[in-house]
C-alpha atoms as a PDB file:
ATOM      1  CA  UNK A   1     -17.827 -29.320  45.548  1.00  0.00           C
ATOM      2  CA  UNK A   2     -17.981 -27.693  48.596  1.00  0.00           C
ATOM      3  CA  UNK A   3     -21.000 -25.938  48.399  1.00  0.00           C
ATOM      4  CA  UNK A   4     -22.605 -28.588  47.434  1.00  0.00           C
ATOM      5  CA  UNK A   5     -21.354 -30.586  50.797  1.00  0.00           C
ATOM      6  CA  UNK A   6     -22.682 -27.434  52.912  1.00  0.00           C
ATOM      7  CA  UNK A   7     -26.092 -27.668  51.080  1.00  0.00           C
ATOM      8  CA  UNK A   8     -26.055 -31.501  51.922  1.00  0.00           C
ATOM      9  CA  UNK A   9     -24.674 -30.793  55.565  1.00  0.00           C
ATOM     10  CA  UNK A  10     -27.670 -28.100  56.357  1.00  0.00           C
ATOM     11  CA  UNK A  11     -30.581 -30.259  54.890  1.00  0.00           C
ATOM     12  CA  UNK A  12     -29.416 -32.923  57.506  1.00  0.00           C
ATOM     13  CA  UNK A  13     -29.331 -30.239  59.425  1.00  0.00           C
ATOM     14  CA  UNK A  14     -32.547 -28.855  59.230  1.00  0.00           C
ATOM     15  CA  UNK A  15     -34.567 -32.130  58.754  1.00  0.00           C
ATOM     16  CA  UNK A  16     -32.618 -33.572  61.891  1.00  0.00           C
ATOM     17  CA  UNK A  17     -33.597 -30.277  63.694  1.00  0.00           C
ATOM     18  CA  UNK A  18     -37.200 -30.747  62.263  1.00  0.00           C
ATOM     19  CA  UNK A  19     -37.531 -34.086  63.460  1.00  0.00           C
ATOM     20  CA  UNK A  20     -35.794 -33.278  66.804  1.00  0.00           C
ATOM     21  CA  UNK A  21     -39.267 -31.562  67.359  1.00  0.00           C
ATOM     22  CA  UNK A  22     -41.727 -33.453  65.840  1.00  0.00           C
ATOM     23  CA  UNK A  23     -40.287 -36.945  67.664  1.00  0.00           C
ATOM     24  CA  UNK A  24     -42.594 -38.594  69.643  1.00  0.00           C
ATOM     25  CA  UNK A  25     -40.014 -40.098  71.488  1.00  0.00           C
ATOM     26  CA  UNK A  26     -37.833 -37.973  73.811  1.00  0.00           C
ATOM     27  CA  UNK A  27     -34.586 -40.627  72.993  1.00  0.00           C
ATOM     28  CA  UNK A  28     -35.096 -40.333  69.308  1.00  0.00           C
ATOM     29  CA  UNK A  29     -35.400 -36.922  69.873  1.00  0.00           C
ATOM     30  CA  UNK A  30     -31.822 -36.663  71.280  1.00  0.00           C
ATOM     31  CA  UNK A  31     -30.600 -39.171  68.793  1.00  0.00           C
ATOM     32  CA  UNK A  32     -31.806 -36.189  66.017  1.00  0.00           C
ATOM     33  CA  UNK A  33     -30.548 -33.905  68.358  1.00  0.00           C
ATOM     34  CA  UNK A  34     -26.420 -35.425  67.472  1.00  0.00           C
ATOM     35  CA  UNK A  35     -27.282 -35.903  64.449  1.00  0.00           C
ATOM     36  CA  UNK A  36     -27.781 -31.899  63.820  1.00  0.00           C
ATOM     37  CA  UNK A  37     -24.405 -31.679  65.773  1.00  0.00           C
ATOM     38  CA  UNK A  38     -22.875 -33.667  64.243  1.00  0.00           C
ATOM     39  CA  UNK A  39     -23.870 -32.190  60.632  1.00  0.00           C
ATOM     40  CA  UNK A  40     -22.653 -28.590  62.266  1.00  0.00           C
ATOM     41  CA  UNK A  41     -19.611 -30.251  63.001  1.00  0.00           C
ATOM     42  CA  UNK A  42     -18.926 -30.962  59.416  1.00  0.00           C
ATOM     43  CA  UNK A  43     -19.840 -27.661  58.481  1.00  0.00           C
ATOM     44  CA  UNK A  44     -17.394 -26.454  60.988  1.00  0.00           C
ATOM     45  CA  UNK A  45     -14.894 -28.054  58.989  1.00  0.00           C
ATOM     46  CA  UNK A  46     -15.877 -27.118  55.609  1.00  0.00           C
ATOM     47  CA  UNK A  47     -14.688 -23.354  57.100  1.00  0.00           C
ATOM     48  CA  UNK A  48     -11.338 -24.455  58.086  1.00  0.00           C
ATOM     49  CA  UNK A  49     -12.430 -24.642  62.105  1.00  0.00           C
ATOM     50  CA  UNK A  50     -10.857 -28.105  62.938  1.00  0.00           C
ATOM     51  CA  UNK A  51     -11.142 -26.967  66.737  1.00  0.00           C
ATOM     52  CA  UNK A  52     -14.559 -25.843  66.633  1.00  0.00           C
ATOM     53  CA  UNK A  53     -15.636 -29.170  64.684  1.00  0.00           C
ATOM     54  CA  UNK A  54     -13.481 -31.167  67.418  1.00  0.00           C
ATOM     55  CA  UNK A  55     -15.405 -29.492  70.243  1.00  0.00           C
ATOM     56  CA  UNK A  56     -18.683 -29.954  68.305  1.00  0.00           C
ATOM     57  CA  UNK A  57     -18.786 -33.348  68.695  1.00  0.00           C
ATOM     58  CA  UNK A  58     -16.606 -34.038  72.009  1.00  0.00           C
ATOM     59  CA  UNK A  59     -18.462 -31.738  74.031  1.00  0.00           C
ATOM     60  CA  UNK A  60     -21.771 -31.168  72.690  1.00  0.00           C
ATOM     61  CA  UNK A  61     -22.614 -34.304  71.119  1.00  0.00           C
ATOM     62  CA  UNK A  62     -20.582 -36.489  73.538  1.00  0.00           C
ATOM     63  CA  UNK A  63     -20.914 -34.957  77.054  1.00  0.00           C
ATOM     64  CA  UNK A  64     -24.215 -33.244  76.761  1.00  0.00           C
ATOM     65  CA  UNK A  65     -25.746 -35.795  75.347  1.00  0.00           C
ATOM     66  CA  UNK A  66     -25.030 -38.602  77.787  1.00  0.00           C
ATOM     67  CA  UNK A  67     -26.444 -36.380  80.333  1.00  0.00           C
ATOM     68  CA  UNK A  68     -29.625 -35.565  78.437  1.00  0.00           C
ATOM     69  CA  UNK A  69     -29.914 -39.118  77.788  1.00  0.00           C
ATOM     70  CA  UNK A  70     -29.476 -40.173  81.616  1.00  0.00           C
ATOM     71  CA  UNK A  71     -31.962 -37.565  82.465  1.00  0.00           C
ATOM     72  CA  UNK A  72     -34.699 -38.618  79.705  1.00  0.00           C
ATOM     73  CA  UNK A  73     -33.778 -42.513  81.159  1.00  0.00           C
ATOM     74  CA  UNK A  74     -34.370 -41.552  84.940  1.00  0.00           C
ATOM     75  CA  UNK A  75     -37.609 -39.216  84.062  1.00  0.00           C
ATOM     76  CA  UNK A  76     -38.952 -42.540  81.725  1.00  0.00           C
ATOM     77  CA  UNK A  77     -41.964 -40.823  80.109  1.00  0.00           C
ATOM     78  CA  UNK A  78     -43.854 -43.238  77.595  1.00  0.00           C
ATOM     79  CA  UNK A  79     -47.375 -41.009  77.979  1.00  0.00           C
ATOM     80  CA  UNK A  80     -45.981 -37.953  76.288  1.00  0.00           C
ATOM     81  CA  UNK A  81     -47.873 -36.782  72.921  1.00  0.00           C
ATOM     82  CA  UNK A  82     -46.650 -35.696  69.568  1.00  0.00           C
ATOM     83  CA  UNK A  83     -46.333 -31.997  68.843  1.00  0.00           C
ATOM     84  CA  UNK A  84     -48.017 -32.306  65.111  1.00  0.00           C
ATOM     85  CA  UNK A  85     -50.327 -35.555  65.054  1.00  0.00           C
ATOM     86  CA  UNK A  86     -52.373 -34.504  62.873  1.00  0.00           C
ATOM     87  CA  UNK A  87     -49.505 -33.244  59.894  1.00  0.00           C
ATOM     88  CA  UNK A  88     -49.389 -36.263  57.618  1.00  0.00           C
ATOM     89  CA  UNK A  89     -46.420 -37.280  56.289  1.00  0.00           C
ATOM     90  CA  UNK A  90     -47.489 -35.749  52.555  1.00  0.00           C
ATOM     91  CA  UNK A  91     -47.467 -31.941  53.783  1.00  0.00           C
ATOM     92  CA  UNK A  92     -43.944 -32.407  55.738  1.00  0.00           C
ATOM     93  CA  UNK A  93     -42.470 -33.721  51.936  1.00  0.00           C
ATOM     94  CA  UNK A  94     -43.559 -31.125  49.757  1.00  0.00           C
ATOM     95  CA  UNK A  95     -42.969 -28.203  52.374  1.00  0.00           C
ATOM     96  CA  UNK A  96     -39.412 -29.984  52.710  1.00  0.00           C
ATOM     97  CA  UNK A  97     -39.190 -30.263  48.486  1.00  0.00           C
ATOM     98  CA  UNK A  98     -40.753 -26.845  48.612  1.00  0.00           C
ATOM     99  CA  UNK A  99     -37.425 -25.308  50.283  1.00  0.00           C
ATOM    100  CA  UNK A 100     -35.324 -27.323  48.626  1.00  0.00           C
ATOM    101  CA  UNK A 101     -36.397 -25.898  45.372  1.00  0.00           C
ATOM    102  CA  UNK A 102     -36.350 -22.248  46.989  1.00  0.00           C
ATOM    103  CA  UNK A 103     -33.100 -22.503  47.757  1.00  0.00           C
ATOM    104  CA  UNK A 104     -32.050 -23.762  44.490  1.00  0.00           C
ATOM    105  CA  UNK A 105     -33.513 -20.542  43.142  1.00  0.00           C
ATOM    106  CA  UNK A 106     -32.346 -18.176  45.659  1.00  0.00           C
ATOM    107  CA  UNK A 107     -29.093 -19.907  44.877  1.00  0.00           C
ATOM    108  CA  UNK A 108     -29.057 -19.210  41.007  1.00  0.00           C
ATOM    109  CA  UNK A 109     -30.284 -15.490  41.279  1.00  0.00           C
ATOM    110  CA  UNK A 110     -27.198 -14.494  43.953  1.00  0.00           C
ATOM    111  CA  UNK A 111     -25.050 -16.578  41.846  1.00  0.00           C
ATOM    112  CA  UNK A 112     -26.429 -15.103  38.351  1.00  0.00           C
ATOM    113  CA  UNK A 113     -26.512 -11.624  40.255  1.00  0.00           C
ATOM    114  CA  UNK A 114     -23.019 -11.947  41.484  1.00  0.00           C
ATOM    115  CA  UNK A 115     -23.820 -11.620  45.195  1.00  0.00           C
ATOM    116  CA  UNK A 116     -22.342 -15.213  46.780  1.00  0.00           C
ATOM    117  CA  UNK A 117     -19.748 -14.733  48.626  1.00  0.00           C
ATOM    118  CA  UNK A 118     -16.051 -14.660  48.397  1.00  0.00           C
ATOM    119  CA  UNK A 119     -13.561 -16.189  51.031  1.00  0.00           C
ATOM    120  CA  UNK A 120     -10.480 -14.125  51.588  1.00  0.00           C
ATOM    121  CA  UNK A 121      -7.584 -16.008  51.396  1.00  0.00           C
ATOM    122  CA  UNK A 122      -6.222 -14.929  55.144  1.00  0.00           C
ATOM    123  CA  UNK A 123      -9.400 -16.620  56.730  1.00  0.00           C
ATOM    124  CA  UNK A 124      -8.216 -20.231  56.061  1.00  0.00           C
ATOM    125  CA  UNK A 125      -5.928 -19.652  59.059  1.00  0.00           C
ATOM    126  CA  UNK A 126      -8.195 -18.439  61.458  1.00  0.00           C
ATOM    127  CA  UNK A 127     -10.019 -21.331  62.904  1.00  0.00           C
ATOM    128  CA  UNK A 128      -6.973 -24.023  62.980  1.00  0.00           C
ATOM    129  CA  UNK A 129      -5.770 -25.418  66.247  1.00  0.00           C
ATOM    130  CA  UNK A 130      -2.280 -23.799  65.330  1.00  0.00           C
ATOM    131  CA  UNK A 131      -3.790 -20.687  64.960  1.00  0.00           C
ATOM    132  CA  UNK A 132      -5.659 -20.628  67.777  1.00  0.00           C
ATOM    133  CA  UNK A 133      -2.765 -22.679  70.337  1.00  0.00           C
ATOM    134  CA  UNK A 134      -0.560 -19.232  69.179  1.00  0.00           C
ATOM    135  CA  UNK A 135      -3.048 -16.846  70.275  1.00  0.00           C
ATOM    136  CA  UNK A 136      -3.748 -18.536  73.733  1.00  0.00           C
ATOM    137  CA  UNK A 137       0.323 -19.124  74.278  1.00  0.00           C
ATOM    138  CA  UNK A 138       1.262 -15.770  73.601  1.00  0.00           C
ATOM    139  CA  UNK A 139      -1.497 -13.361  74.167  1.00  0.00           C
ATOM    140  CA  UNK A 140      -3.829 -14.994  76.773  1.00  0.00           C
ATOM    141  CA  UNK A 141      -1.346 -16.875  78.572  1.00  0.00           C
ATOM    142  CA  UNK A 142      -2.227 -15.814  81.642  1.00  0.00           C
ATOM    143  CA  UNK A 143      -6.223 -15.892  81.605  1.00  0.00           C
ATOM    144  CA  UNK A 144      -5.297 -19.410  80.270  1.00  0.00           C
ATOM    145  CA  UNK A 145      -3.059 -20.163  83.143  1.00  0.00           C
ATOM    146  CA  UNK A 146      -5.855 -18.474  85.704  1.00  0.00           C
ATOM    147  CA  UNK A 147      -8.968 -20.488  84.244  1.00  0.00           C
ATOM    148  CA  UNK A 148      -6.756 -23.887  84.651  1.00  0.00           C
ATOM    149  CA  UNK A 149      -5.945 -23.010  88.327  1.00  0.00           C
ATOM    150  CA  UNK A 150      -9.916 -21.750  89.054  1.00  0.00           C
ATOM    151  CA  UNK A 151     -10.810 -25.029  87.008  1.00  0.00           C
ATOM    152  CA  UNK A 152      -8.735 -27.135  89.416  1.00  0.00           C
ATOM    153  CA  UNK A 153      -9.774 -25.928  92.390  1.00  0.00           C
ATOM    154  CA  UNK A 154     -12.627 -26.388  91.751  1.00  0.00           C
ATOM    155  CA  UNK A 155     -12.313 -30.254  91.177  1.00  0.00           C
ATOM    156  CA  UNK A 156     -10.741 -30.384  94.206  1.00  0.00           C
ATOM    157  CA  UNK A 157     -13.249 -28.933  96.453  1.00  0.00           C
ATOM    158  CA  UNK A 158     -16.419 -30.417  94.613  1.00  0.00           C
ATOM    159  CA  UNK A 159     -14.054 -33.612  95.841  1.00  0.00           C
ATOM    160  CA  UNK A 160     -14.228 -32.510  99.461  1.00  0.00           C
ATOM    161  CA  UNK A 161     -17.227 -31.723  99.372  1.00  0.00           C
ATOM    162  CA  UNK A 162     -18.491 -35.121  98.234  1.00  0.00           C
ATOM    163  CA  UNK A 163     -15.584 -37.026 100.719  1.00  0.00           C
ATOM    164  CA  UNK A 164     -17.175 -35.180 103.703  1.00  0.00           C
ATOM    165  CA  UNK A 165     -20.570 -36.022 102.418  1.00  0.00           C
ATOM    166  CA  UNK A 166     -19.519 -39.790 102.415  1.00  0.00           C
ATOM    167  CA  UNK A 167     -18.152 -40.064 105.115  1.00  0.00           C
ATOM    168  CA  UNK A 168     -21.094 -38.533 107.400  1.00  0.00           C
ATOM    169  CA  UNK A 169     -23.504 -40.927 105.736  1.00  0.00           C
ATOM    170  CA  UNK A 170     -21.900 -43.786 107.440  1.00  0.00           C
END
């Protein structure tokens, strides 16, 4: 079952990625642009990285996104032109269907073959938030401790700086 959900998970994948490019629009572009985050999100999961997944989609297809989106609504360009006008939508299928059915192939050889591959049993651990909270509590305490001090500081100055700028504007 699960292979089947990371088959599923990279063809949105790869046909949001693929439409990411050929988009017309710069917005819908983004819009494919979460969706492929999104999908490597869930494929994030499907290897026991809860954390990774989280991040995924907090970070990247939250944060980064509303800024690519402000910037795409401030720069307001209608005149732009399609990378692949002239591909109808016929050849994009069947090269799609095409890889679909290579993979499928590919697929049955390794498996006939013996050459997918095995998950040891110790890597379900690695990528949990428990896993992960032990190693940066006991080993890297202190980088961890460091990069929260840098990180504040640096709030705090980037909020002098702009308190000094506001205040010499009026």
């Amino acid at each position: 079952m699960a292979e089947y959900l990371f088959i599923l998970l990279a063809t949105i994948a790869i046909g949001a990625a693929l439409a990411m490019i050929v988009s017309k629009n710069a917005v819908n572009s983004a819009l494919f642009l979460v969706m492929n985050m999104i999908s490597l999100a869930g494929v994030y999961m499907l290897l026991n990285a809860q954390y990774l997944a989280v991040i995924q989609v907090l970070v990247y297809a939250g944060a980064i996104m509303v800024l690519f989106l402000f910037v795409i609504m401030l720069l307001n360009q209608e005149d732009e032109q399609g990378l692949f006008d002239k591909i109808s939508f016929k050849y994009l299928f069947s090269a799609l269907l095409s890889f679909v059915l290579l993979a499928q192939v590919v697929y049955m050889i390794m498996h006939w073959t013996g050459a997918t591959m095995t998950i040891a049993q110790t890597s379900s651990e690695i990528g949990t938030v428990e896993s992960l909270g032990k190693v940066i509590f006991t080993e890297y305490l202190l980088p961890f401790e460091v990069t929260g001090i840098l990180l504040t500081a640096a709030v705090v100055g980037a909020l002098v700086i702009a308190n000094k700028k506001a205040n010499s504007s009026k």
